[in-house]
PDB file of N, CA and C in Angstrom:
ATOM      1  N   UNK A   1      75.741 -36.435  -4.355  1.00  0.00           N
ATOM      2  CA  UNK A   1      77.153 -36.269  -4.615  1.00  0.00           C
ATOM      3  C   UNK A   1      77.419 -36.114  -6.115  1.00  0.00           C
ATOM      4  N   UNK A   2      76.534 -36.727  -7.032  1.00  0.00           N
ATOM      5  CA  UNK A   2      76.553 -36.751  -8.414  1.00  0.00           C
ATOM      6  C   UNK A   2      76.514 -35.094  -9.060  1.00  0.00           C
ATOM      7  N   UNK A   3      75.715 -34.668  -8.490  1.00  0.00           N
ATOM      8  CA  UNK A   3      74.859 -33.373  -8.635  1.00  0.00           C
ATOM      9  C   UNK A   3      76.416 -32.395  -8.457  1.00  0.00           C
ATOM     10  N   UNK A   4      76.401 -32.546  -6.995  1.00  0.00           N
ATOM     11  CA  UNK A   4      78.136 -31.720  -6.887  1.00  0.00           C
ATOM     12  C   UNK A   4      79.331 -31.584  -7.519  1.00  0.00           C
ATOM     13  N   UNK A   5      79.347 -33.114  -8.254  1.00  0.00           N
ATOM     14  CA  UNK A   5      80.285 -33.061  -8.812  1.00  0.00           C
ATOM     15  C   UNK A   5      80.055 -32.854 -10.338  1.00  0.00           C
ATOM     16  N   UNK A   6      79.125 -33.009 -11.058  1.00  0.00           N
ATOM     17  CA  UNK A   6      78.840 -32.451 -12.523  1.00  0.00           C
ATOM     18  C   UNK A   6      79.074 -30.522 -12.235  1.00  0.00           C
ATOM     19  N   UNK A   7      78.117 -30.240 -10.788  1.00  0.00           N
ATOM     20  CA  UNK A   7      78.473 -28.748 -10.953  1.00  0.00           C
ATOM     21  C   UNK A   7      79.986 -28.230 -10.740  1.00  0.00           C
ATOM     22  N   UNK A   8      80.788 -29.187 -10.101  1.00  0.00           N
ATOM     23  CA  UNK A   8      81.942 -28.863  -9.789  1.00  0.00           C
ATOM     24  C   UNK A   8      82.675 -28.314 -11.552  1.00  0.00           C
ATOM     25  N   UNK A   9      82.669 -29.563 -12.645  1.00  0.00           N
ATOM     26  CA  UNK A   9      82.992 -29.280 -13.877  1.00  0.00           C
ATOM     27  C   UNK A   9      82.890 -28.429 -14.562  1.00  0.00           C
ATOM     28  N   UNK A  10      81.811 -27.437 -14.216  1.00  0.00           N
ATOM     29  CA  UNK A  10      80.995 -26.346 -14.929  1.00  0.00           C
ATOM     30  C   UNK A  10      81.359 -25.115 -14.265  1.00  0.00           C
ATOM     31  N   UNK A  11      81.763 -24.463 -15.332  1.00  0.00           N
ATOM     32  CA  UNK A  11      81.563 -22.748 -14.587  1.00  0.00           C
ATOM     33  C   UNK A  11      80.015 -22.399 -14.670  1.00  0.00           C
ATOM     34  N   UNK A  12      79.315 -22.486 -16.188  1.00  0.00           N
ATOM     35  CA  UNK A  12      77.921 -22.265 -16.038  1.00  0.00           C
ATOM     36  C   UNK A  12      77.158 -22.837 -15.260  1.00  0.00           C
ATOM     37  N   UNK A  13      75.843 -22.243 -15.076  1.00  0.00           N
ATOM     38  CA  UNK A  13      74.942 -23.012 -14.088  1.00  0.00           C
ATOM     39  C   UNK A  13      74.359 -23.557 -14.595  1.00  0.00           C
ATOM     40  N   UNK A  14      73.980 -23.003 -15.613  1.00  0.00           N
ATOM     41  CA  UNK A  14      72.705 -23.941 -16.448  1.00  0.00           C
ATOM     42  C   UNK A  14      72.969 -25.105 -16.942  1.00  0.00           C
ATOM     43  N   UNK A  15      73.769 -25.484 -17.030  1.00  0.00           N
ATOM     44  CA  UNK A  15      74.549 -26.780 -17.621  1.00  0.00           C
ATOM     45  C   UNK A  15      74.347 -28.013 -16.820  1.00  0.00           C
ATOM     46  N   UNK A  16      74.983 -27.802 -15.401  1.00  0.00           N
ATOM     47  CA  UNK A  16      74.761 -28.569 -14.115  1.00  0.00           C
ATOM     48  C   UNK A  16      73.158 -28.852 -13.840  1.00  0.00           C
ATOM     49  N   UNK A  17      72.601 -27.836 -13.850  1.00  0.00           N
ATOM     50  CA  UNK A  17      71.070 -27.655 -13.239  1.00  0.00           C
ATOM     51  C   UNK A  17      70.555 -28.086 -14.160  1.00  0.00           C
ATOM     52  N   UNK A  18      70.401 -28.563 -15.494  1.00  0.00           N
ATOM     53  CA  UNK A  18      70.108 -28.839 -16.448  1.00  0.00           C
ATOM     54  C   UNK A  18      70.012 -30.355 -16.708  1.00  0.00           C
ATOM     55  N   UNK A  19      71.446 -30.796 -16.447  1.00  0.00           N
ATOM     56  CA  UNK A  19      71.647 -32.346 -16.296  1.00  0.00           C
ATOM     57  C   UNK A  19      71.184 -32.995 -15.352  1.00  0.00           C
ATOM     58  N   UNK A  20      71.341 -32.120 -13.792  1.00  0.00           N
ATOM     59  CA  UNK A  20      70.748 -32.758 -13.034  1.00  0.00           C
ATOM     60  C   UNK A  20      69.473 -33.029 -13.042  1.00  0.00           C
ATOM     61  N   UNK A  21      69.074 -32.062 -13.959  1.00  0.00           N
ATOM     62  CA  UNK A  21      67.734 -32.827 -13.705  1.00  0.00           C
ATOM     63  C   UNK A  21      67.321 -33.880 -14.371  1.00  0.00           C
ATOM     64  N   UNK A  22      68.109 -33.762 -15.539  1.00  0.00           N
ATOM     65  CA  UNK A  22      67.787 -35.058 -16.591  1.00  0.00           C
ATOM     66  C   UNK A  22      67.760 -36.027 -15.955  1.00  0.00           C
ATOM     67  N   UNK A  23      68.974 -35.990 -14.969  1.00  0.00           N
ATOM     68  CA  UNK A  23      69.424 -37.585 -14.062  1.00  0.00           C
ATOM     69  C   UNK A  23      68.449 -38.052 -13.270  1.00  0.00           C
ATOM     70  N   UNK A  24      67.518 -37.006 -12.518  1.00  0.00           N
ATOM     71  CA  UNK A  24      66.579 -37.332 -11.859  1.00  0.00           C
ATOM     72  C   UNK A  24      65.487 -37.831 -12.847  1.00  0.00           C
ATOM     73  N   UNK A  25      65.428 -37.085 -13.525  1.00  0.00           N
ATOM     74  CA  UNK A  25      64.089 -37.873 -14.633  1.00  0.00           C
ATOM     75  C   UNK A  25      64.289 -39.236 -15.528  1.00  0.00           C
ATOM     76  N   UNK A  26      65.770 -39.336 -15.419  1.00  0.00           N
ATOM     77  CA  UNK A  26      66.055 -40.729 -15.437  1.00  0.00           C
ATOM     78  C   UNK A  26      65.886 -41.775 -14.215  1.00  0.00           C
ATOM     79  N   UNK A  27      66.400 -41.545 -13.475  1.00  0.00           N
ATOM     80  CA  UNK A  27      66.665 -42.820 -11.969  1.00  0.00           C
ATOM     81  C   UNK A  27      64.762 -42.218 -11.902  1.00  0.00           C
ATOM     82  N   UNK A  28      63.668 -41.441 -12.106  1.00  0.00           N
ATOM     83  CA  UNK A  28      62.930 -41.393 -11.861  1.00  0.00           C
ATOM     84  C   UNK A  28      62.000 -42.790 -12.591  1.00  0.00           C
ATOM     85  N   UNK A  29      62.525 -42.829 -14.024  1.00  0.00           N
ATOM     86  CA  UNK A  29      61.793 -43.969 -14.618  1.00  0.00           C
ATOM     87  C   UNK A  29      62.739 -45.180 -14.916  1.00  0.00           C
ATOM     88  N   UNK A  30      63.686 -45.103 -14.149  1.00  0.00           N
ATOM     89  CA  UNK A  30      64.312 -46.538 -14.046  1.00  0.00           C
ATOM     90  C   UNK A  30      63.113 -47.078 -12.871  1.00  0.00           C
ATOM     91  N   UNK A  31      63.014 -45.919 -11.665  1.00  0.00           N
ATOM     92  CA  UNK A  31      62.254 -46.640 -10.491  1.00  0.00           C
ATOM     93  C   UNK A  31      60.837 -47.143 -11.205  1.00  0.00           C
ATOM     94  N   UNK A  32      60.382 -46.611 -11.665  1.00  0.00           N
ATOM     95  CA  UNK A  32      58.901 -47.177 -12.186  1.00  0.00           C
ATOM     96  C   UNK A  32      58.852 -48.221 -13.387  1.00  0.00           C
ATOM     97  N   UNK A  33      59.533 -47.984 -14.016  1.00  0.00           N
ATOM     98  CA  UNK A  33      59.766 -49.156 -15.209  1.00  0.00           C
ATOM     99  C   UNK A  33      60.692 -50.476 -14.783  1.00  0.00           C
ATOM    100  N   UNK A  34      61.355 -50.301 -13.658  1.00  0.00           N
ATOM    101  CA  UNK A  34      62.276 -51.758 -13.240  1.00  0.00           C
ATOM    102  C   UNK A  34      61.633 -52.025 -11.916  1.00  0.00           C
ATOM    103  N   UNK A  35      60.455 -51.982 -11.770  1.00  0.00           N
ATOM    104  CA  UNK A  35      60.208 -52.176 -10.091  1.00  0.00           C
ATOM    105  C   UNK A  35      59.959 -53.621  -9.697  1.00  0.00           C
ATOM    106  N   UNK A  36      59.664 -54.536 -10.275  1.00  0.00           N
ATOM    107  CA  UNK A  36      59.752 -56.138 -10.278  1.00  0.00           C
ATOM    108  C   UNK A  36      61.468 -56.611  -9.978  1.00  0.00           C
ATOM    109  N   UNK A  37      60.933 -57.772  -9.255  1.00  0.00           N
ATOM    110  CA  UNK A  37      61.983 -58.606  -8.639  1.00  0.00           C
ATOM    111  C   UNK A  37      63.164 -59.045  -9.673  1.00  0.00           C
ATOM    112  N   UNK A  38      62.602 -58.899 -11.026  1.00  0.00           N
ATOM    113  CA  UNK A  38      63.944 -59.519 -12.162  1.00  0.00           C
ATOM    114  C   UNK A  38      65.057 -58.699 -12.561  1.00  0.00           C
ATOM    115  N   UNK A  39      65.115 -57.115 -12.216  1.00  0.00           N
ATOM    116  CA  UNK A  39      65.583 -56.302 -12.569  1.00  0.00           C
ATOM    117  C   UNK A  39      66.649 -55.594 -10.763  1.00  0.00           C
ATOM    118  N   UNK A  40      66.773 -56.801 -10.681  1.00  0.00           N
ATOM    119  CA  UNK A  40      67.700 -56.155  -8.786  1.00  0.00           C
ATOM    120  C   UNK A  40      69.096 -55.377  -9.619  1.00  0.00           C
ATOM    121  N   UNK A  41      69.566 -55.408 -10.363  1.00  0.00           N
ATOM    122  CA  UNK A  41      71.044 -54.700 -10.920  1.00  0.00           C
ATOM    123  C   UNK A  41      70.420 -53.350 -11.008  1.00  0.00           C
ATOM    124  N   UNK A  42      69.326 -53.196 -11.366  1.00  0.00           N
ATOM    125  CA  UNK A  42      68.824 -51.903 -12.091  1.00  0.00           C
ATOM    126  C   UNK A  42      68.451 -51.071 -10.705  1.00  0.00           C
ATOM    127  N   UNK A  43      67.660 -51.944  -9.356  1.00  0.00           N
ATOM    128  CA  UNK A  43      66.951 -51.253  -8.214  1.00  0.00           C
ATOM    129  C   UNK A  43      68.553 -51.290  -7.675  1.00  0.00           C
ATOM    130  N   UNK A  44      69.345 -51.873  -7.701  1.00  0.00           N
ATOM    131  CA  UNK A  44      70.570 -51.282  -6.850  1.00  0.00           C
ATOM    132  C   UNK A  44      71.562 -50.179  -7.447  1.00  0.00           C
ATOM    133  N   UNK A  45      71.585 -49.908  -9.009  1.00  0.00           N
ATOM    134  CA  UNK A  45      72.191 -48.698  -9.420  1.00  0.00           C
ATOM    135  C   UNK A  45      71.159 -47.721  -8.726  1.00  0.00           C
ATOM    136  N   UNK A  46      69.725 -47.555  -8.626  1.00  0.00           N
ATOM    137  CA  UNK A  46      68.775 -46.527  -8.839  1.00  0.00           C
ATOM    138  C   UNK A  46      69.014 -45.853  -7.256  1.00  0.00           C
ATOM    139  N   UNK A  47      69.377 -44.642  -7.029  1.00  0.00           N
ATOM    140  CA  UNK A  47      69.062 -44.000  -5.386  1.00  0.00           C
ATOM    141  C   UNK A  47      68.096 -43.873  -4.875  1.00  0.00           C
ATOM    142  N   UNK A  48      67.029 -43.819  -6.040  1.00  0.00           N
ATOM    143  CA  UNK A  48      65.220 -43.351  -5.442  1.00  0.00           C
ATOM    144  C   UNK A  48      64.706 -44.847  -5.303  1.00  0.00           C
ATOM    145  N   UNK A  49      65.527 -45.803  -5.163  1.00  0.00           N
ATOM    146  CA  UNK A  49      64.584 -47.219  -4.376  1.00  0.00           C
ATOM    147  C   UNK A  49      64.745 -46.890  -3.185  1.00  0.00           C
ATOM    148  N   UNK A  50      66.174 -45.981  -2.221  1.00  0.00           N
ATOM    149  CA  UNK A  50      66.645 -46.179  -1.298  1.00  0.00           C
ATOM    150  C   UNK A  50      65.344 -45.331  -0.921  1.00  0.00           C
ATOM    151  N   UNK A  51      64.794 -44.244  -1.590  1.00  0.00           N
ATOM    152  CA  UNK A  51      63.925 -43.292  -0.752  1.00  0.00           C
ATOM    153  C   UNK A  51      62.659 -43.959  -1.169  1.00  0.00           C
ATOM    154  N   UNK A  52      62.018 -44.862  -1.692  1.00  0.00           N
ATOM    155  CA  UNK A  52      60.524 -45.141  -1.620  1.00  0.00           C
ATOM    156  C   UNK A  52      60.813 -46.415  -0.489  1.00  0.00           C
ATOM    157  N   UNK A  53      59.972 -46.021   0.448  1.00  0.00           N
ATOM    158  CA  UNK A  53      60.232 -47.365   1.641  1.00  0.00           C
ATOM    159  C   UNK A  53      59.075 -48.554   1.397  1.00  0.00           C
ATOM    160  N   UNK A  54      58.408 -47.877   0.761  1.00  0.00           N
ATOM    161  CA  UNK A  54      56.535 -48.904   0.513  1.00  0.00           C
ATOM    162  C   UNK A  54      57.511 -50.134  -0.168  1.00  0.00           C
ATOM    163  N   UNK A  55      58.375 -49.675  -1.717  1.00  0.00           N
ATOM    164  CA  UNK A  55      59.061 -51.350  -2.169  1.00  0.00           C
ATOM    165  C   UNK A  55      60.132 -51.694  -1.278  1.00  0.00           C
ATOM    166  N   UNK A  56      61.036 -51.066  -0.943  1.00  0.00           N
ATOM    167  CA  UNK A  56      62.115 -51.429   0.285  1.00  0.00           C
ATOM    168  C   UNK A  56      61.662 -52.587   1.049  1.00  0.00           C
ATOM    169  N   UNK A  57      60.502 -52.309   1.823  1.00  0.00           N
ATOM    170  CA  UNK A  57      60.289 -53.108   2.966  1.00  0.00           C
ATOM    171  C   UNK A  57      59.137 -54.110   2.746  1.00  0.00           C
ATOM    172  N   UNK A  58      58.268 -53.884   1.566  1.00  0.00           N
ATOM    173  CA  UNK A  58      57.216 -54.800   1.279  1.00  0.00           C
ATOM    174  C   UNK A  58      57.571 -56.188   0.883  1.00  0.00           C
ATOM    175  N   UNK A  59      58.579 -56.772   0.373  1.00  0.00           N
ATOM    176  CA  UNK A  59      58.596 -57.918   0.479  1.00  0.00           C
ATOM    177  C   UNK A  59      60.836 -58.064   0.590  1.00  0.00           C
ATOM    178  N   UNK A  60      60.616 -59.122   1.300  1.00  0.00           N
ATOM    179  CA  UNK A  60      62.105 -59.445   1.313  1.00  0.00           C
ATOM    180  C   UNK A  60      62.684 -59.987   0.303  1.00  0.00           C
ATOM    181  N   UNK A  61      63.958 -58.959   0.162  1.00  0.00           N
ATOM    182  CA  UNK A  61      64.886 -59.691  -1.309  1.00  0.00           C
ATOM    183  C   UNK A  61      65.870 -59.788  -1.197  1.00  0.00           C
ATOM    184  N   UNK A  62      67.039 -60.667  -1.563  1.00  0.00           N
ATOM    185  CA  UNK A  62      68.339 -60.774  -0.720  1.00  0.00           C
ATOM    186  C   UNK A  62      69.078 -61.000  -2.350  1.00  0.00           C
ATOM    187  N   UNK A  63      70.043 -60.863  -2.261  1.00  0.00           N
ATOM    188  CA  UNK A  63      71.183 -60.730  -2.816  1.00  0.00           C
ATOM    189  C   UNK A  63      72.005 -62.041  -2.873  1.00  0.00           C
ATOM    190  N   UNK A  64      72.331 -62.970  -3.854  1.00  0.00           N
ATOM    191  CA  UNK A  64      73.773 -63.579  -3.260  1.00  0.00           C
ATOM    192  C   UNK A  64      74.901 -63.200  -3.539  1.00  0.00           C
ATOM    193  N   UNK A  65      75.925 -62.582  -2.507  1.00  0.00           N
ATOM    194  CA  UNK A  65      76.851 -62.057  -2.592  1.00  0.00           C
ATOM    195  C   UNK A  65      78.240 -63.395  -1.947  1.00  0.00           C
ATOM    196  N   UNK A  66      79.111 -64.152  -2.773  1.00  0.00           N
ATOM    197  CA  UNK A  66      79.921 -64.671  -2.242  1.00  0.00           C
ATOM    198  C   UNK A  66      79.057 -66.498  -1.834  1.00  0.00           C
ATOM    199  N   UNK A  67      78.110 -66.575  -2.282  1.00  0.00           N
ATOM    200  CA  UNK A  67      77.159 -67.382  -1.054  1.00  0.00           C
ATOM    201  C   UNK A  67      76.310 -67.385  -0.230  1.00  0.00           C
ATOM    202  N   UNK A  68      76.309 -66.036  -0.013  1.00  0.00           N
ATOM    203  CA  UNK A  68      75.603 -65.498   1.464  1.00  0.00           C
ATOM    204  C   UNK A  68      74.357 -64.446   1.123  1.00  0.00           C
ATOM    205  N   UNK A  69      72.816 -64.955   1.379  1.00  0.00           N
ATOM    206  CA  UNK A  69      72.427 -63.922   1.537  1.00  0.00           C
ATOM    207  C   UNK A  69      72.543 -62.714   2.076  1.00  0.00           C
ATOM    208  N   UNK A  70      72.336 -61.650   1.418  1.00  0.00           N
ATOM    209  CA  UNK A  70      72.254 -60.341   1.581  1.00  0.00           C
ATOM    210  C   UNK A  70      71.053 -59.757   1.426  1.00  0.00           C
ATOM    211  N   UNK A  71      70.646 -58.910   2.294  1.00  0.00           N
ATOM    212  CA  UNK A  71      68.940 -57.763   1.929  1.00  0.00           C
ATOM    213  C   UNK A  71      69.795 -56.651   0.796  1.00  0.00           C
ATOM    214  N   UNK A  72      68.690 -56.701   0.198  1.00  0.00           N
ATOM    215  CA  UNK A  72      68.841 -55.787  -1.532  1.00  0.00           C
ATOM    216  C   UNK A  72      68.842 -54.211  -0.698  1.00  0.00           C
ATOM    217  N   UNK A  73      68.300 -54.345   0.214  1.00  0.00           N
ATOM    218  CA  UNK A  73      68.912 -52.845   0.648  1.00  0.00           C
ATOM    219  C   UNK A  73      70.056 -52.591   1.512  1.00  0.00           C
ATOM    220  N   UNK A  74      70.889 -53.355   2.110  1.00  0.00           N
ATOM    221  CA  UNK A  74      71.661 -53.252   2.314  1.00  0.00           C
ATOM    222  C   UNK A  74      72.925 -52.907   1.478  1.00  0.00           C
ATOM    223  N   UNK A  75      73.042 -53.829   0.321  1.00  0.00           N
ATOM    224  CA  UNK A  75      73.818 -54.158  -0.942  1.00  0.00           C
ATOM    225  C   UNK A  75      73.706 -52.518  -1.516  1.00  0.00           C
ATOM    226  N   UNK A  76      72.095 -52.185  -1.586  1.00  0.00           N
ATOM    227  CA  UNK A  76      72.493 -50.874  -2.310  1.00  0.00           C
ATOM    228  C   UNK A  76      72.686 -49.125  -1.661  1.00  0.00           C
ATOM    229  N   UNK A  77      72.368 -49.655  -0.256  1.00  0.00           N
ATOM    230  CA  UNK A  77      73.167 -48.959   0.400  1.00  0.00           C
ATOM    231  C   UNK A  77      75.181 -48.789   0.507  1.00  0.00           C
ATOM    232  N   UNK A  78      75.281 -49.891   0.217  1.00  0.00           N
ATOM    233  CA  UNK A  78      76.832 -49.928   0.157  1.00  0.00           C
ATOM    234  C   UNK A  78      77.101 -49.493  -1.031  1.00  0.00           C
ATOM    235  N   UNK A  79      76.807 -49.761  -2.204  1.00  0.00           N
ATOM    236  CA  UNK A  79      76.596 -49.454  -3.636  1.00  0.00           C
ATOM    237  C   UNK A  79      77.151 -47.829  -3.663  1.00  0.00           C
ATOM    238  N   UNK A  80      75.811 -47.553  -2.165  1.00  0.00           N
ATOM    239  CA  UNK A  80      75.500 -45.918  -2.616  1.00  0.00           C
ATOM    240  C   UNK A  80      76.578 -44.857  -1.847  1.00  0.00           C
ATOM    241  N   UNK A  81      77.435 -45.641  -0.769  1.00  0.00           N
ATOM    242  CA  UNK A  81      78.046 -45.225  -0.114  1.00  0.00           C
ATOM    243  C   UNK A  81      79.719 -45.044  -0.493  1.00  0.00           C
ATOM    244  N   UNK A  82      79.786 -46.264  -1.575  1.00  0.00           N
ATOM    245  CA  UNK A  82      80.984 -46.199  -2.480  1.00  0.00           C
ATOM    246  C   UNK A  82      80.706 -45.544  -3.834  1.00  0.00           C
ATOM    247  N   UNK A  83      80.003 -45.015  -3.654  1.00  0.00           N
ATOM    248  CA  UNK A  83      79.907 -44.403  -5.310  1.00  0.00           C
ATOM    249  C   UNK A  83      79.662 -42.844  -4.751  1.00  0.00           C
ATOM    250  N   UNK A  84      79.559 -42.862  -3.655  1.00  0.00           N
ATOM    251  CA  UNK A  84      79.709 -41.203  -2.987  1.00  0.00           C
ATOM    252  C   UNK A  84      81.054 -41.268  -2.632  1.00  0.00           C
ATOM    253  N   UNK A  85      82.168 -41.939  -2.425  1.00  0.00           N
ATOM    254  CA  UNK A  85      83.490 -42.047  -2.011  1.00  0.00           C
ATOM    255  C   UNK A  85      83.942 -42.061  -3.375  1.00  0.00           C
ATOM    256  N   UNK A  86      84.021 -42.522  -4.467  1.00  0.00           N
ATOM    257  CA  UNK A  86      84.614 -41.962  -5.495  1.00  0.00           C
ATOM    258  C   UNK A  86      83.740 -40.922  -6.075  1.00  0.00           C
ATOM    259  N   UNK A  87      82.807 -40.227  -5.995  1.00  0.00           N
ATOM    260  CA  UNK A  87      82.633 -38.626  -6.387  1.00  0.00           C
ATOM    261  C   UNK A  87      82.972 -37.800  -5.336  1.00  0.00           C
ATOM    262  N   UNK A  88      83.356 -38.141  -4.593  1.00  0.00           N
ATOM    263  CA  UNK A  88      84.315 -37.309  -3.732  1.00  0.00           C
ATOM    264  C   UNK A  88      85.838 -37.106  -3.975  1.00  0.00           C
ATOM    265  N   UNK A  89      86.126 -38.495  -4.076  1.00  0.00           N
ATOM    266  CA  UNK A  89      87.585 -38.309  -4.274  1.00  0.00           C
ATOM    267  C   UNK A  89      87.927 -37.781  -5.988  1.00  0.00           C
ATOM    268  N   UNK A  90      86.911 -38.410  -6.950  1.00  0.00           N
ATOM    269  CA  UNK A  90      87.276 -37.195  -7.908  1.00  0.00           C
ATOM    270  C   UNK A  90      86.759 -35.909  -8.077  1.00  0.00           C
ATOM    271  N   UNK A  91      86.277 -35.164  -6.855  1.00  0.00           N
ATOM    272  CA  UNK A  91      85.755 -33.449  -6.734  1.00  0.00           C
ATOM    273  C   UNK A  91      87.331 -33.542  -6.271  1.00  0.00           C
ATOM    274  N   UNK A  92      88.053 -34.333  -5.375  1.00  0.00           N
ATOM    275  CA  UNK A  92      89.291 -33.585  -4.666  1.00  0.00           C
ATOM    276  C   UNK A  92      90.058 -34.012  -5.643  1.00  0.00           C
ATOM    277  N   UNK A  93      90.692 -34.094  -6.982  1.00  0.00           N
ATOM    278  CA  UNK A  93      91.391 -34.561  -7.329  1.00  0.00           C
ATOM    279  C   UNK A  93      90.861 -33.295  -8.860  1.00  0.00           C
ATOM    280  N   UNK A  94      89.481 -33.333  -8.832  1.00  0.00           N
ATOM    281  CA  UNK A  94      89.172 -31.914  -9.670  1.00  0.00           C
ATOM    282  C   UNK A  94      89.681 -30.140  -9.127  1.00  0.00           C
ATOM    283  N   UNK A  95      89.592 -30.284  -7.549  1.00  0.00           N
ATOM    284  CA  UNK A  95      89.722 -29.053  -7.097  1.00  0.00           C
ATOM    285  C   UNK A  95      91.322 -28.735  -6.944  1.00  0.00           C
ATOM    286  N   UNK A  96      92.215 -29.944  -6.873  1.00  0.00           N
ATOM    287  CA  UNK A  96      93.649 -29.880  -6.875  1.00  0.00           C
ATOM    288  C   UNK A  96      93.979 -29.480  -7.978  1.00  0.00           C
ATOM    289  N   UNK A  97      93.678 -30.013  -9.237  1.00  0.00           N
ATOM    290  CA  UNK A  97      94.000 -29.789 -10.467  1.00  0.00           C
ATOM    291  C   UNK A  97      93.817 -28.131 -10.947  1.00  0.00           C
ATOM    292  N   UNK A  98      92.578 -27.439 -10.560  1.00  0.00           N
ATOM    293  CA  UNK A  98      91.943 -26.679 -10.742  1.00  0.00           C
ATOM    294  C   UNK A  98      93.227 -24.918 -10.355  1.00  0.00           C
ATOM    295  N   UNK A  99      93.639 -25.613  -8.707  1.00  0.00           N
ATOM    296  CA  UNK A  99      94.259 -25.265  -7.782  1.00  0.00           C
ATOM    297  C   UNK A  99      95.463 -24.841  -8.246  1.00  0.00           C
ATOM    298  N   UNK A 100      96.271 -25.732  -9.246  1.00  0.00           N
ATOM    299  CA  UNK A 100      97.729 -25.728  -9.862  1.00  0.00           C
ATOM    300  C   UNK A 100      97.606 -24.845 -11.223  1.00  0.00           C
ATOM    301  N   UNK A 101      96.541 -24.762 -11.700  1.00  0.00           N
ATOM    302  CA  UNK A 101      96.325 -23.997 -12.651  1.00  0.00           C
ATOM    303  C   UNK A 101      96.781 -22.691 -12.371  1.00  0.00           C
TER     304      UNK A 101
END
């Protein structure tokens, strides 16, 4: 959703395609440089924990949220599901604007 919406900003392509990739080569070495248990803020911003399943599921890590354990993948599944709901709602709030022009 990140990706969509940087290209949404851009008339050029190269600009978008450019960053995106930076972003990936970032969240690429957040995943390898924060992969220990002390750094959970860092594995729940990162999307590529959600896709390596070997750390996901190899040992259990929970969250306290409120009191209550939580699994660290759950937490950053929600993370990932509200942070696609506001790059959505600001692509529709980019394409309205765009629209009145």
């Amino acid at each position: 959703m990140s990706f969509l919406f940087i290209s949404n900003l851009f008339r050029n392509a190269l600009i978008p395609f450019l960053s995106g990739l930076a972003l990936i080569n970032v969240c690429t070495y957040m995943q390898e440089a924060f992969a220990g248990p002390g750094h959970m803020l860092l594995k729940l911003l990162n999307p590529l924990v959600l896709v390596v399943n070997r750390d996901l599921f190899r040992k259990a890590e929970f969250i306290a949220l409120l009191g209550y354990p939580i699994p660290s993948y759950i937490a950053a599944g929600v993370l990932t599901v509200s942070w696609g709901l506001v790059f959505l709602y600001g692509i529709k709030l980019s394409v309205k604007k765009r629209m009145q022009c």
